[in-house]
N, C-alpha and C. Protein backbone atom coordinates (compact mmCIF):
# COMPACT_ATOMS: atom_id res chain seq x y z
N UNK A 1 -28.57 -15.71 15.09
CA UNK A 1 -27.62 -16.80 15.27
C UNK A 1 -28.01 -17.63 16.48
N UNK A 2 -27.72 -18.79 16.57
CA UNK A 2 -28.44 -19.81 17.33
C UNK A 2 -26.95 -19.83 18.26
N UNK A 3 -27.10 -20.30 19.68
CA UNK A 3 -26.62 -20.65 20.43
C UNK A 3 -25.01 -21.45 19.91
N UNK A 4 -25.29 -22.14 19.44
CA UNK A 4 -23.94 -23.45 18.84
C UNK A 4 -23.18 -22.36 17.86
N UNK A 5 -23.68 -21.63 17.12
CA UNK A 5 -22.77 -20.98 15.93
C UNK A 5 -22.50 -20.06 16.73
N UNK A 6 -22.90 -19.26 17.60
CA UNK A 6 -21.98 -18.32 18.68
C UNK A 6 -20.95 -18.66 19.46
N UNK A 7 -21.29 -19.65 19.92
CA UNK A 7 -20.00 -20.16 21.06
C UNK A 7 -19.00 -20.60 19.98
N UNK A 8 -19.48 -21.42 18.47
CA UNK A 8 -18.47 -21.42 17.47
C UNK A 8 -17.32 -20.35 17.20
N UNK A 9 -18.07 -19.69 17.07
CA UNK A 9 -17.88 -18.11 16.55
C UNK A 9 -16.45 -17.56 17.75
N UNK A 10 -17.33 -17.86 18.79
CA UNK A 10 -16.71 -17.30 19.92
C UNK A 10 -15.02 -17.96 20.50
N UNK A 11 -14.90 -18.91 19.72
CA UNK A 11 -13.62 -19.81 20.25
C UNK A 11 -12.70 -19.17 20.15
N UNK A 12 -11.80 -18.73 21.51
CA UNK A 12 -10.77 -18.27 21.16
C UNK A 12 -10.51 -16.84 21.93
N UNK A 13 -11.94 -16.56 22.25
CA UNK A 13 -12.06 -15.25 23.06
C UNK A 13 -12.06 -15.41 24.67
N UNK A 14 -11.37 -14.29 25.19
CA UNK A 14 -11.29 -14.59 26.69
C UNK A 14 -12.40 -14.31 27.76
N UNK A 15 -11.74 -14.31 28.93
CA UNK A 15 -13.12 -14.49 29.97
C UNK A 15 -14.43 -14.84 29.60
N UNK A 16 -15.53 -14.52 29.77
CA UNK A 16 -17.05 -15.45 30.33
C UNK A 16 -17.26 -15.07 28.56
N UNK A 17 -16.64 -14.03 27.22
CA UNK A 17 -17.07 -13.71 25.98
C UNK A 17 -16.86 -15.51 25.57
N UNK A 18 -16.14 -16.05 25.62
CA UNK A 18 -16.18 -17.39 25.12
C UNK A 18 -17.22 -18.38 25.68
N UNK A 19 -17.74 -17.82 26.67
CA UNK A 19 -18.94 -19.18 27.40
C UNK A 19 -20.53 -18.58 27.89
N UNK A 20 -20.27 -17.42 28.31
CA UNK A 20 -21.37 -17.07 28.56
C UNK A 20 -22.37 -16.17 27.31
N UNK A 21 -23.34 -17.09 27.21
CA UNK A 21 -23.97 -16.22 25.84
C UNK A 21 -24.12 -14.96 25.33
N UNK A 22 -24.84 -14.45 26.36
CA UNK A 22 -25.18 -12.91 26.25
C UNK A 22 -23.95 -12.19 26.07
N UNK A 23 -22.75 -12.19 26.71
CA UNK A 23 -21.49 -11.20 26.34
C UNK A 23 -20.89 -12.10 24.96
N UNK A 24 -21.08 -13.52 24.34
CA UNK A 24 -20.48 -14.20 23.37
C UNK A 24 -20.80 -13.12 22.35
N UNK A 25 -22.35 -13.71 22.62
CA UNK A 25 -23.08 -12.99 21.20
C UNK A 25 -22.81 -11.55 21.08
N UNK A 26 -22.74 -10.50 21.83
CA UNK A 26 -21.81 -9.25 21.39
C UNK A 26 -20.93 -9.11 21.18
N UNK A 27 -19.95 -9.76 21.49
CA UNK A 27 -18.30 -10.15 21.39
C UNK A 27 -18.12 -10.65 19.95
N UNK A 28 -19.06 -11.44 19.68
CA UNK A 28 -18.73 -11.98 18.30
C UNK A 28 -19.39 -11.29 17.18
N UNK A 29 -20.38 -10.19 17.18
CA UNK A 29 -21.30 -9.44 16.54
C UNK A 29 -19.96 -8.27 16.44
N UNK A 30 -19.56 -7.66 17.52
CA UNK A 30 -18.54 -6.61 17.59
C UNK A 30 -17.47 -7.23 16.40
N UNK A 31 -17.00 -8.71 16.41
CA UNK A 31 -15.83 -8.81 16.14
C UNK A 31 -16.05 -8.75 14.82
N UNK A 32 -17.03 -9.79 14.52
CA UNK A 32 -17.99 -9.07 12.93
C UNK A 32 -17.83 -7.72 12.26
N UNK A 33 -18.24 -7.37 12.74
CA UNK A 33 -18.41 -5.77 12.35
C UNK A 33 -16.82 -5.25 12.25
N UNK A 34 -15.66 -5.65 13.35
CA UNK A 34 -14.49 -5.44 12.79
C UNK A 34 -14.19 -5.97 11.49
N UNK A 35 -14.06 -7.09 11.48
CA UNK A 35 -14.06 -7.86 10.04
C UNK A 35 -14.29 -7.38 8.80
N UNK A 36 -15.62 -7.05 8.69
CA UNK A 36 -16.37 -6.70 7.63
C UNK A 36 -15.18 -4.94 7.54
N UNK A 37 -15.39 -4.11 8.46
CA UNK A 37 -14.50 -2.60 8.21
C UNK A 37 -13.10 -2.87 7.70
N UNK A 38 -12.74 -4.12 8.20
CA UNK A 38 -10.95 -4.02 8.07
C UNK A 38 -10.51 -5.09 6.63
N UNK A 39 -11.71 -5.25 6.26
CA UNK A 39 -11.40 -6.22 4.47
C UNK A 39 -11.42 -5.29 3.77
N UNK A 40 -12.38 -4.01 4.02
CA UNK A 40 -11.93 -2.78 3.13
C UNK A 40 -11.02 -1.96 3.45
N UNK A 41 -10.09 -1.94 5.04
CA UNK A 41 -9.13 -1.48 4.95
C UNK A 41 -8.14 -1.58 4.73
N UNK A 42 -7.88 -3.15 4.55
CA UNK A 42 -7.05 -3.75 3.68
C UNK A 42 -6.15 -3.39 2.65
N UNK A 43 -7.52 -3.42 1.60
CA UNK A 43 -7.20 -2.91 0.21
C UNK A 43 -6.74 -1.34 0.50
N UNK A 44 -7.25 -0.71 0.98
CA UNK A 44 -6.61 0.87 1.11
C UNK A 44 -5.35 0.97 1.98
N UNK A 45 -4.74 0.27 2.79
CA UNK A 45 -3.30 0.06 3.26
C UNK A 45 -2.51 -0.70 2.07
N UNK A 46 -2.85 -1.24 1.63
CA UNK A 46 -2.13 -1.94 0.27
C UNK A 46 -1.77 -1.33 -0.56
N UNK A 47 -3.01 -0.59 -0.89
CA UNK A 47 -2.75 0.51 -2.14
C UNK A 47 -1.53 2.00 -1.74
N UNK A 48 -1.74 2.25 -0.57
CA UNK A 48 -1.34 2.92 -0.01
C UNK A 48 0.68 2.41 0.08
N UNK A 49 0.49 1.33 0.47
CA UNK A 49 1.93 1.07 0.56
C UNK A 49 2.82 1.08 -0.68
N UNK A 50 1.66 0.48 -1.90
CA UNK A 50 2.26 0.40 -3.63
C UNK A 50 3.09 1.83 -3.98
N UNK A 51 1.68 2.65 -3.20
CA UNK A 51 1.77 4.46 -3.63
C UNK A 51 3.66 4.57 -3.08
N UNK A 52 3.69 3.93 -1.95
CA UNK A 52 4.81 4.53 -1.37
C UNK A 52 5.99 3.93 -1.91
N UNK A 53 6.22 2.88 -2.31
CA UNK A 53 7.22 1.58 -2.83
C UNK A 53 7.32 2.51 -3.99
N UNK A 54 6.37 2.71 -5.47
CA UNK A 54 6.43 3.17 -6.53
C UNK A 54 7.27 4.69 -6.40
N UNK A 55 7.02 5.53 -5.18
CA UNK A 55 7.18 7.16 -5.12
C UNK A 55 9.10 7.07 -4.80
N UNK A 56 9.15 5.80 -3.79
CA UNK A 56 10.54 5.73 -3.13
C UNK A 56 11.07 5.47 -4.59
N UNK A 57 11.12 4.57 -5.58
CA UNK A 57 11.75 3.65 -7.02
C UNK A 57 11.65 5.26 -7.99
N UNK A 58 10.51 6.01 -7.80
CA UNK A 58 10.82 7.19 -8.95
C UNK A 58 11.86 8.24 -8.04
N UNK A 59 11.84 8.62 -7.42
CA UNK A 59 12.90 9.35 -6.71
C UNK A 59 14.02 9.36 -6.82
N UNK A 60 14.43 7.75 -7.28
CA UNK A 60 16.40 7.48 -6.81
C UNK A 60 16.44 8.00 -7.93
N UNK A 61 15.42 7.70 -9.33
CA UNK A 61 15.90 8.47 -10.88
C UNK A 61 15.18 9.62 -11.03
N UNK A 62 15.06 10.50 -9.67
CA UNK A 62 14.76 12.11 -9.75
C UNK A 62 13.47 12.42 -10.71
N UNK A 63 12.05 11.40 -10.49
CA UNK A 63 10.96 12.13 -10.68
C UNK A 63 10.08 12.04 -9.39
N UNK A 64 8.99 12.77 -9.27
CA UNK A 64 8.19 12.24 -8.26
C UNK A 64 6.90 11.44 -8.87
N UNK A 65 6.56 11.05 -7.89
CA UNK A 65 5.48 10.18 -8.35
C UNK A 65 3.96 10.28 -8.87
N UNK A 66 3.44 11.24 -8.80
CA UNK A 66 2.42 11.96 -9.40
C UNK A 66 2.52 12.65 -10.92
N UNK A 67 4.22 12.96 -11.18
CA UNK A 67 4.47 13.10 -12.79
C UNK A 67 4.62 11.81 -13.58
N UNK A 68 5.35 10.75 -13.02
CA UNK A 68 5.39 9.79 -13.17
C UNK A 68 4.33 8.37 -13.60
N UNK A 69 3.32 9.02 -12.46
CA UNK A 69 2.00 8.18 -13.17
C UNK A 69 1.09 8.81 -14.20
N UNK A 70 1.46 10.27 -14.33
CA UNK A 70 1.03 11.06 -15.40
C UNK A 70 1.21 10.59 -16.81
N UNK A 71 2.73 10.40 -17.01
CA UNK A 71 3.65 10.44 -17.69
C UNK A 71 3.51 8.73 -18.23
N UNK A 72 3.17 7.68 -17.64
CA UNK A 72 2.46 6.31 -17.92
C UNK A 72 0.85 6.55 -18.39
N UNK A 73 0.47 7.20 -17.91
CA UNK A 73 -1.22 7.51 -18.17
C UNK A 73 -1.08 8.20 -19.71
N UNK A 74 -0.38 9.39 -19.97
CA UNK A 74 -0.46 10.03 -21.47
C UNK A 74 0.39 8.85 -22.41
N UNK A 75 1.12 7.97 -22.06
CA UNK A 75 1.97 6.85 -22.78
C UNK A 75 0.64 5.91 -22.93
N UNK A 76 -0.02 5.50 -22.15
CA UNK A 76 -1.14 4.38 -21.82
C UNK A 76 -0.48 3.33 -21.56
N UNK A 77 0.41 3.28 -20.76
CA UNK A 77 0.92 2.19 -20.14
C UNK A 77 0.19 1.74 -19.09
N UNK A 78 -0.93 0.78 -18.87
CA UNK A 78 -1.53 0.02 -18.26
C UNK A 78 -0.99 -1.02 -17.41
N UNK A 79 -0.19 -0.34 -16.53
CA UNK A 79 0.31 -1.47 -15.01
C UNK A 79 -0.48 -0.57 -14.50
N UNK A 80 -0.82 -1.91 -13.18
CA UNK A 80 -1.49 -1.42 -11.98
C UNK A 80 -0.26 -0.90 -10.95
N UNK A 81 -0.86 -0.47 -9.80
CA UNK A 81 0.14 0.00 -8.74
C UNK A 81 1.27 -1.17 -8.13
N UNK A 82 0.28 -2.35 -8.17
CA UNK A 82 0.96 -3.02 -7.52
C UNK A 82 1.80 -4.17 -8.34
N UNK A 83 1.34 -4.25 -9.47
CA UNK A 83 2.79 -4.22 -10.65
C UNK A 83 3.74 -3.83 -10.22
N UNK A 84 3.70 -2.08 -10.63
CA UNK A 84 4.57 -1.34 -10.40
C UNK A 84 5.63 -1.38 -9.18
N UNK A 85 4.72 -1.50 -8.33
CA UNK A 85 5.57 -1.59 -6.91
C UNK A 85 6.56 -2.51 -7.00
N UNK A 86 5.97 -3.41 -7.30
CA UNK A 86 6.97 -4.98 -7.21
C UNK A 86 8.28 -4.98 -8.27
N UNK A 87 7.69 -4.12 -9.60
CA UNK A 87 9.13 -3.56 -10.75
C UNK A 87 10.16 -2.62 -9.58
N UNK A 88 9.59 -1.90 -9.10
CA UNK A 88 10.48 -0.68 -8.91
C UNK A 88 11.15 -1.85 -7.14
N UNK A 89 10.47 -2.68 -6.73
CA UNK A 89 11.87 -3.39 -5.83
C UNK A 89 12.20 -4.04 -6.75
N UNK A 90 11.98 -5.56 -7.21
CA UNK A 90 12.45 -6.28 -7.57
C UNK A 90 13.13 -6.53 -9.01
N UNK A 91 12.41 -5.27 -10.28
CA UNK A 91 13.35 -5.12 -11.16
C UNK A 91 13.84 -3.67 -11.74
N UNK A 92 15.03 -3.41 -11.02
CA UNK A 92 15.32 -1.90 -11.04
C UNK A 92 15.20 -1.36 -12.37
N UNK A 93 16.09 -2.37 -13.46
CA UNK A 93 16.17 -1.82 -14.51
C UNK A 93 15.07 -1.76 -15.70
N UNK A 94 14.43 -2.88 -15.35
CA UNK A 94 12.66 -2.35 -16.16
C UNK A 94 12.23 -1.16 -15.61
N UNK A 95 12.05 -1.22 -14.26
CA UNK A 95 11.38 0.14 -13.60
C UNK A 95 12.31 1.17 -14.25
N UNK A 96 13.19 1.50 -14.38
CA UNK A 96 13.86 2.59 -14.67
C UNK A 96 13.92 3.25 -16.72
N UNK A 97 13.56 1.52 -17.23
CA UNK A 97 12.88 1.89 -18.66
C UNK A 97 11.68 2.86 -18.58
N UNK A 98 10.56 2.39 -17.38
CA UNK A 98 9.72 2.56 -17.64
C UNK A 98 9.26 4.23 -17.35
N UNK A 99 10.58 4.56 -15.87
CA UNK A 99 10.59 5.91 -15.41
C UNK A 99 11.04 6.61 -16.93
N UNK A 100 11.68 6.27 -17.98
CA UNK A 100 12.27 7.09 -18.68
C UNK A 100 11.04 6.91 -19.82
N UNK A 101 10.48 6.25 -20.25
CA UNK A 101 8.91 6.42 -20.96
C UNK A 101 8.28 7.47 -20.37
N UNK A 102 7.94 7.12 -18.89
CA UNK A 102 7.55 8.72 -18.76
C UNK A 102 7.96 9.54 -18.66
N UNK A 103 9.22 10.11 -18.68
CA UNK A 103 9.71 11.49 -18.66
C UNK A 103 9.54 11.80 -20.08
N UNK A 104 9.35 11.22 -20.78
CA UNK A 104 9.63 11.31 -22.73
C UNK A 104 8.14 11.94 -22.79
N UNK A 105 6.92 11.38 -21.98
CA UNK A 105 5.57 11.79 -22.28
C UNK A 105 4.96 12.78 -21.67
N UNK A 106 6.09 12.90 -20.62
CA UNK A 106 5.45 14.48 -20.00
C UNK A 106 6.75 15.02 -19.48
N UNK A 107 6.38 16.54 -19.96
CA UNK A 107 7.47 17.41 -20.23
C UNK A 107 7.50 17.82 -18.49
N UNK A 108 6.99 17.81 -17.63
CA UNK A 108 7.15 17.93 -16.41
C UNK A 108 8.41 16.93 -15.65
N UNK A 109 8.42 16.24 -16.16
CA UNK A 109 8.96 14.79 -15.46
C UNK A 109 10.32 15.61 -15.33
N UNK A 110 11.09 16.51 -15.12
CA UNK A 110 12.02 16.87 -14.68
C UNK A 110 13.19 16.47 -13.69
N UNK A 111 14.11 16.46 -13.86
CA UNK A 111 14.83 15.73 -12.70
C UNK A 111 15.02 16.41 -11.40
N UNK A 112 14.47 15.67 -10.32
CA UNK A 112 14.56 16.42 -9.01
C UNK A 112 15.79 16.80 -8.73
N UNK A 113 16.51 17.60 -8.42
CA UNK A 113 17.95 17.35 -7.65
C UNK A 113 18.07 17.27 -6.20
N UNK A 114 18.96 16.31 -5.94
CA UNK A 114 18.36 15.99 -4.19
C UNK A 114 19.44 16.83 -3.55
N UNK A 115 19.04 17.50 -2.13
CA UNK A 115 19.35 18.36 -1.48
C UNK A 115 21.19 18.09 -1.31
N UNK A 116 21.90 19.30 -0.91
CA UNK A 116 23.47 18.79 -0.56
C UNK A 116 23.38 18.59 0.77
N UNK A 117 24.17 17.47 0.93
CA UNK A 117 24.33 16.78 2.33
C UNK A 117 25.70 17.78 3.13
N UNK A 118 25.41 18.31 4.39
CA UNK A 118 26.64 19.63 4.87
C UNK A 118 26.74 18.91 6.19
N UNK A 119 28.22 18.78 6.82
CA UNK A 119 28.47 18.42 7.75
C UNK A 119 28.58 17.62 8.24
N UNK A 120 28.32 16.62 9.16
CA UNK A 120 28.64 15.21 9.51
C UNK A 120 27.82 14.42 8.44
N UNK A 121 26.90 14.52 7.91
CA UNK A 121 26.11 13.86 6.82
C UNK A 121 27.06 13.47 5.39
N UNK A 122 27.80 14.31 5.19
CA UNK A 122 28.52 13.92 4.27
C UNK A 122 29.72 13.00 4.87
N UNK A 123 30.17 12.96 6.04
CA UNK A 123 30.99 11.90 6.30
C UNK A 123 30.19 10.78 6.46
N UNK A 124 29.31 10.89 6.93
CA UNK A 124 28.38 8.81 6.90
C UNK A 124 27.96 8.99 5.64
């Protein structure tokens, strides 16, 4: 990289990394290299959050989420995660068709029963 596309590069960064070459050009090589690691970590915090949105939406109707995507997989129901995610906030009652497709396709899909609430928990 030539002189002009570094200090380009470099706009925005503090002390002598914005003017003086030699620390630019590592400063902006470093920041690179962040870049490039965190576009693929991206996608794996994303996916990761779907996982969690989808697991919270099968729960309130007592499956977990690993029978659940089972239970779409032996149906061949082809949503992605992040479909899914966005059904189970924004449309309860599709998501909840769709939780009951899979309980129909896998005999696991059992209903969780959620723990009894004892003591001040049951008053809030």
């Amino acid at each position: 990289m030539n002189k002009k596309e570094v200090f380009k590069l470099a706009k925005g960064f503090r002390g002598r990394a914005k003017n003086c070459i030699r620390i630019a050009r590592e400063r902006v090589e470093k920041a690179l290299q962040y870049s490039y690691r965190d576009r693929r970590n991206k996608k794996r915090d994303m996916r990761s959050l779907w996982i969690q949105r989808i697991n919270a939406g099968t729960r309130q109707h007592g499956v977990n989420y690993g029978n659940f995507m089972h239970g779409l997989m032996k149906e061949n129901v082809q949503l992605n995660r992040k479909v899914l995610s966005e059904l189970s906030m924004h449309e309860p009652y599709s998501f909840k068709a769709l939780v009951d497709v899979s309980c129909s396709a896998f005999p696991g899909n059992k209903a969780i029963v959620p723990p009894k609430k004892e003591g001040l928990a049951v008053v809030l």
